[in-house]
PDB file of N, CA and C in Angstrom:
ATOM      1  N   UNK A   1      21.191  72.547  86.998  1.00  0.00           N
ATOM      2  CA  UNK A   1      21.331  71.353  87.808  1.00  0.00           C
ATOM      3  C   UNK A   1      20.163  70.398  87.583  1.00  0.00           C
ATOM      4  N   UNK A   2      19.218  71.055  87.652  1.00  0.00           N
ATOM      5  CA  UNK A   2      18.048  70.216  87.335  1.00  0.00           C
ATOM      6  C   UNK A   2      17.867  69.437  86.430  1.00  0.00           C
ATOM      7  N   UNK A   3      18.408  69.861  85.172  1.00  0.00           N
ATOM      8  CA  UNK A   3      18.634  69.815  83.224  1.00  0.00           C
ATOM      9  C   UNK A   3      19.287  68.607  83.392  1.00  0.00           C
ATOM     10  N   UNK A   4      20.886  68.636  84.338  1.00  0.00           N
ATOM     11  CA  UNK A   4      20.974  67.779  84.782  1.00  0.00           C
ATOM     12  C   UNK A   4      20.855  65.865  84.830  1.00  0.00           C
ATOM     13  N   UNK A   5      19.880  66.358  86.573  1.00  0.00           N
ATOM     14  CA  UNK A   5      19.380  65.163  87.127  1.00  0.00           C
ATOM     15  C   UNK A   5      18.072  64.630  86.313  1.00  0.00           C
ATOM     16  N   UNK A   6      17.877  65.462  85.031  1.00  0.00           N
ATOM     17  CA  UNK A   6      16.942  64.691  84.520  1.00  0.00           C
ATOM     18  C   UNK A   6      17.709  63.740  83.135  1.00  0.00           C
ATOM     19  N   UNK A   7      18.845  64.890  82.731  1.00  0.00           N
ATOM     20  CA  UNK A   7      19.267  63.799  81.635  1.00  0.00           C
ATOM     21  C   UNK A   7      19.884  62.934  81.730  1.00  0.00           C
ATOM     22  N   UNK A   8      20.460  63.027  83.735  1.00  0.00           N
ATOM     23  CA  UNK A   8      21.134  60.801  83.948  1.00  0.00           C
ATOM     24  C   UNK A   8      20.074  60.621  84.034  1.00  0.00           C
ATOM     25  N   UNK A   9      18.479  60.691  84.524  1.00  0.00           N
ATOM     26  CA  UNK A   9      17.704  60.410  84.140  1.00  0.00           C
ATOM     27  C   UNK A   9      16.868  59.276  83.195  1.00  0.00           C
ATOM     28  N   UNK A  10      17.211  60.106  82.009  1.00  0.00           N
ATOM     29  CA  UNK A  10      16.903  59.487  80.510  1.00  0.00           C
ATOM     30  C   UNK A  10      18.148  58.837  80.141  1.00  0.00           C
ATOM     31  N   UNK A  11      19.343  58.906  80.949  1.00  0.00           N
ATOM     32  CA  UNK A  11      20.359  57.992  80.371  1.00  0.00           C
ATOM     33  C   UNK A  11      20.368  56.663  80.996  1.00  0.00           C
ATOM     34  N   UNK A  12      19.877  56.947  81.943  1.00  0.00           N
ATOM     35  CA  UNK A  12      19.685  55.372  83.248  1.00  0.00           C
ATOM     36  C   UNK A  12      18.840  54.670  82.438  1.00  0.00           C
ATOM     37  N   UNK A  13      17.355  55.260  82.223  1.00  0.00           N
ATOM     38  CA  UNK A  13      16.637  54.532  81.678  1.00  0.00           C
ATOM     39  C   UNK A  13      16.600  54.202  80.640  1.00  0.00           C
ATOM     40  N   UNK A  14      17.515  54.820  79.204  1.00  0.00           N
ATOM     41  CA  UNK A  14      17.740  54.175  78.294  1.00  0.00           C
ATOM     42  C   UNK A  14      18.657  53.471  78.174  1.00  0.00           C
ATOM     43  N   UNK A  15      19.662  52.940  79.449  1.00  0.00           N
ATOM     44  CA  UNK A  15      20.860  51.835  79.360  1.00  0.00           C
ATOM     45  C   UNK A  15      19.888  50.643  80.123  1.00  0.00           C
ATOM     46  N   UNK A  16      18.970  50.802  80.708  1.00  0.00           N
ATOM     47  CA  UNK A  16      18.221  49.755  81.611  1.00  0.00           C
ATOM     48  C   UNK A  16      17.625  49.143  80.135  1.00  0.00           C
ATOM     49  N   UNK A  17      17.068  50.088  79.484  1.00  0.00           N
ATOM     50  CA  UNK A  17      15.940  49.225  78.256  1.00  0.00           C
ATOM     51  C   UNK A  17      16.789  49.081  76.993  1.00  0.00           C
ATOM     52  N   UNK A  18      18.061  49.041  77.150  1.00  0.00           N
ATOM     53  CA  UNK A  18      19.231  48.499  75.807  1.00  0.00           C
ATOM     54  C   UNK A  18      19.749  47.624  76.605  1.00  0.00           C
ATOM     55  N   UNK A  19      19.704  46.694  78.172  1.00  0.00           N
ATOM     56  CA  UNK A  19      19.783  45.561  78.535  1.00  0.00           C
ATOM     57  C   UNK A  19      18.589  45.114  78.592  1.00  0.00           C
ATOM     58  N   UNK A  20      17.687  45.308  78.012  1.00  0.00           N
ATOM     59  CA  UNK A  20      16.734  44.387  78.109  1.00  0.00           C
ATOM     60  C   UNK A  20      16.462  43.884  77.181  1.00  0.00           C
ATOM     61  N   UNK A  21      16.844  44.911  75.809  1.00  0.00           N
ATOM     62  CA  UNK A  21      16.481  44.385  74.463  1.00  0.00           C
ATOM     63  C   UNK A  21      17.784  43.762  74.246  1.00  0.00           C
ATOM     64  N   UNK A  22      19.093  43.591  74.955  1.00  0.00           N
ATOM     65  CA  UNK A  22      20.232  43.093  74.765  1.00  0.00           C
ATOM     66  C   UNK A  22      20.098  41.387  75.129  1.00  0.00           C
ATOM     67  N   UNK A  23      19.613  40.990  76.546  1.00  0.00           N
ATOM     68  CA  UNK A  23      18.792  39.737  76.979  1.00  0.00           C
ATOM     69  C   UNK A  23      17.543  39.239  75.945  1.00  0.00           C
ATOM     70  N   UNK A  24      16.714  40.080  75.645  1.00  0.00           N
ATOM     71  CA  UNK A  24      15.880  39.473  74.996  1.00  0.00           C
ATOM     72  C   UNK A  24      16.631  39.065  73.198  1.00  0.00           C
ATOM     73  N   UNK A  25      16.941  39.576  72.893  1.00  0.00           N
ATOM     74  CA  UNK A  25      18.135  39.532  71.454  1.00  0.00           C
ATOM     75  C   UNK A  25      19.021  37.936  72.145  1.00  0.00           C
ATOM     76  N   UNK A  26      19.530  37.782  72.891  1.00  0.00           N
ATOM     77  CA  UNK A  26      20.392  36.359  73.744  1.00  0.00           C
ATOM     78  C   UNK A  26      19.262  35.495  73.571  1.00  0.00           C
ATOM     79  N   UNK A  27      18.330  35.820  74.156  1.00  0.00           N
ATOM     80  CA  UNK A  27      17.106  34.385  74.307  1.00  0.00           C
ATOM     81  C   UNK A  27      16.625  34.010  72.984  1.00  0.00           C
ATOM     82  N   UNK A  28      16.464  35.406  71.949  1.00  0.00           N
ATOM     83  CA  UNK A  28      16.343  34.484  70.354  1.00  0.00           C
ATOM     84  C   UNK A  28      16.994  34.213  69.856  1.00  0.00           C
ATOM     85  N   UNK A  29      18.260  34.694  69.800  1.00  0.00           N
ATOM     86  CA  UNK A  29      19.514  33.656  69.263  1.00  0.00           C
ATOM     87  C   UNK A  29      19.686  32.192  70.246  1.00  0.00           C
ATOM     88  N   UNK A  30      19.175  31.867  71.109  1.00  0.00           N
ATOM     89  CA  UNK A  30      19.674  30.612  72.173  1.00  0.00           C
ATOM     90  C   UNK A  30      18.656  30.187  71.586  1.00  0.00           C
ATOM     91  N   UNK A  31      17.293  30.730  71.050  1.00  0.00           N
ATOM     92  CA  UNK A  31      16.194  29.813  70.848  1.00  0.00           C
ATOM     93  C   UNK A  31      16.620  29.412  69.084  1.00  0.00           C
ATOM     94  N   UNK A  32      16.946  30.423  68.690  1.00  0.00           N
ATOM     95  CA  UNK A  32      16.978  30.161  67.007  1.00  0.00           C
ATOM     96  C   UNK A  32      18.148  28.768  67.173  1.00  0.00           C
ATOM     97  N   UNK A  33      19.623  28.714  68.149  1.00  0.00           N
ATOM     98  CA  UNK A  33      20.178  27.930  68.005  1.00  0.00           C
ATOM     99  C   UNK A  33      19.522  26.307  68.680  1.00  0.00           C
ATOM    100  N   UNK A  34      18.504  26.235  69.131  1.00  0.00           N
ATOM    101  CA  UNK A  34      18.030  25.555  70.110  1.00  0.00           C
ATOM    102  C   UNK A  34      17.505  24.548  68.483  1.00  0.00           C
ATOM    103  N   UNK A  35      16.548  25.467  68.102  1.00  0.00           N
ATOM    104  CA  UNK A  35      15.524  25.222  66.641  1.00  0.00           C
ATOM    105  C   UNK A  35      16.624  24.522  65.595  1.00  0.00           C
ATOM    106  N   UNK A  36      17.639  24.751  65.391  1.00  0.00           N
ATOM    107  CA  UNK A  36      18.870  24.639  64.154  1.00  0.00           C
ATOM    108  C   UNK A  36      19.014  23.181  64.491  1.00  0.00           C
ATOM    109  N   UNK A  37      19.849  22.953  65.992  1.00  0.00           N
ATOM    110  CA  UNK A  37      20.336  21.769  66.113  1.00  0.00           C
ATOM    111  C   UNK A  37      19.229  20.563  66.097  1.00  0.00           C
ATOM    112  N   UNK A  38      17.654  20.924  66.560  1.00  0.00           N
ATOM    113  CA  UNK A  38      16.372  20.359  66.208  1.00  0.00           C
ATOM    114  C   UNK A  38      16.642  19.582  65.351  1.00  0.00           C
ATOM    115  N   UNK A  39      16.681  20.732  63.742  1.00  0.00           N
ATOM    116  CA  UNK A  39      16.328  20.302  62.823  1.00  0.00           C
ATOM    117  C   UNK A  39      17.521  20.008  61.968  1.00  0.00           C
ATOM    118  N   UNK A  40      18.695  20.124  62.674  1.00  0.00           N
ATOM    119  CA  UNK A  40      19.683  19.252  61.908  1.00  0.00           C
ATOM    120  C   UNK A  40      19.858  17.693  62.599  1.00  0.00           C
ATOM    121  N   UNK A  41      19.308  17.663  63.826  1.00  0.00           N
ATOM    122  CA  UNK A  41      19.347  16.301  64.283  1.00  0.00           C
ATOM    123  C   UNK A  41      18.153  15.105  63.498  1.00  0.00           C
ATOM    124  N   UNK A  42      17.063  16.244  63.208  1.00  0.00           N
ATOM    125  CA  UNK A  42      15.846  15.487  62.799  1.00  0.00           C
ATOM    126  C   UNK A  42      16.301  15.021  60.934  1.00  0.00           C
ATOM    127  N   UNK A  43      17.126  15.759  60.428  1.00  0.00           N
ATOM    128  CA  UNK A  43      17.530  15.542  58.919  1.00  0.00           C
ATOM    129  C   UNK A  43      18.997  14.512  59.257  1.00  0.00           C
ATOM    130  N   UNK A  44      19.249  14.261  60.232  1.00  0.00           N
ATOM    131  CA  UNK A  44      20.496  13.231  60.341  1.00  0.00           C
ATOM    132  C   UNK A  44      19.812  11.805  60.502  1.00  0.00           C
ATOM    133  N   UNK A  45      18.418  12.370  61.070  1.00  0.00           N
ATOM    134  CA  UNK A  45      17.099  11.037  61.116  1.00  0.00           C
ATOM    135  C   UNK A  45      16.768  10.415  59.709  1.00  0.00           C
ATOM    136  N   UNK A  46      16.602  11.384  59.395  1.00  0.00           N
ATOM    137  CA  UNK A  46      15.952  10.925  58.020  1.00  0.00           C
ATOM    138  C   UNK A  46      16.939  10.419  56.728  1.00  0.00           C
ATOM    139  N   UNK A  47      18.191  11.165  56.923  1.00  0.00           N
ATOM    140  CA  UNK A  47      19.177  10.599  56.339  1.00  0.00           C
ATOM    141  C   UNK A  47      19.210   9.389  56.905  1.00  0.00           C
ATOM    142  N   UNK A  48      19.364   8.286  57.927  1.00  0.00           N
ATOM    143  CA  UNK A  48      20.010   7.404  57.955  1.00  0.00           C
ATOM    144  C   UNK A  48      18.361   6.197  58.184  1.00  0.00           C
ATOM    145  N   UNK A  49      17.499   6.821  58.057  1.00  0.00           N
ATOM    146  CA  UNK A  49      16.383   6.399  57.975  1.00  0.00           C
ATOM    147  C   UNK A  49      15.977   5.852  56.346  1.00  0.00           C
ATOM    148  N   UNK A  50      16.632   6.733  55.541  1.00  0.00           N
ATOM    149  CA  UNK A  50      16.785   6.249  53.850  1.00  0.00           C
ATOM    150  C   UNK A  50      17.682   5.572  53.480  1.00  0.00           C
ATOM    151  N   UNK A  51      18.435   5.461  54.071  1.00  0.00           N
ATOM    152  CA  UNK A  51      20.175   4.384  53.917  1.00  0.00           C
ATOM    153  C   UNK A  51      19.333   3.399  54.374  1.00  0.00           C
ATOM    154  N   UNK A  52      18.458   2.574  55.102  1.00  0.00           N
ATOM    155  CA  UNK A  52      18.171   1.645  55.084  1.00  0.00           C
ATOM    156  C   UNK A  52      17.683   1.029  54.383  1.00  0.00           C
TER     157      UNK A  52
END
């Protein structure tokens, strides 16, 4: 029984810290997409900045 309540244990706490690295994995993809549209807005600059 004991063997158990220790291995929900180690299962609780390794589903708690595979949502955390699951959120943190979301925030660098939201940031990597954040960075993309940056720098495709800043090259739509410069494109129409040379057409002149």
């Amino acid at each position: 029984m004991k063997k158990s309540i220790a291995m929900n244990g180690q299962i609780a706490t390794a589903a708690q810290e595979q949502s955390s690295i699951t959120e943190e994995i979301n925030r660098n993809i939201s940031s990597i997409s954040d960075i993309s549209n940056q720098t495709a807005s800043g090259a739509e600059q410069s494109s129409a900045a040379s057409h002149k």
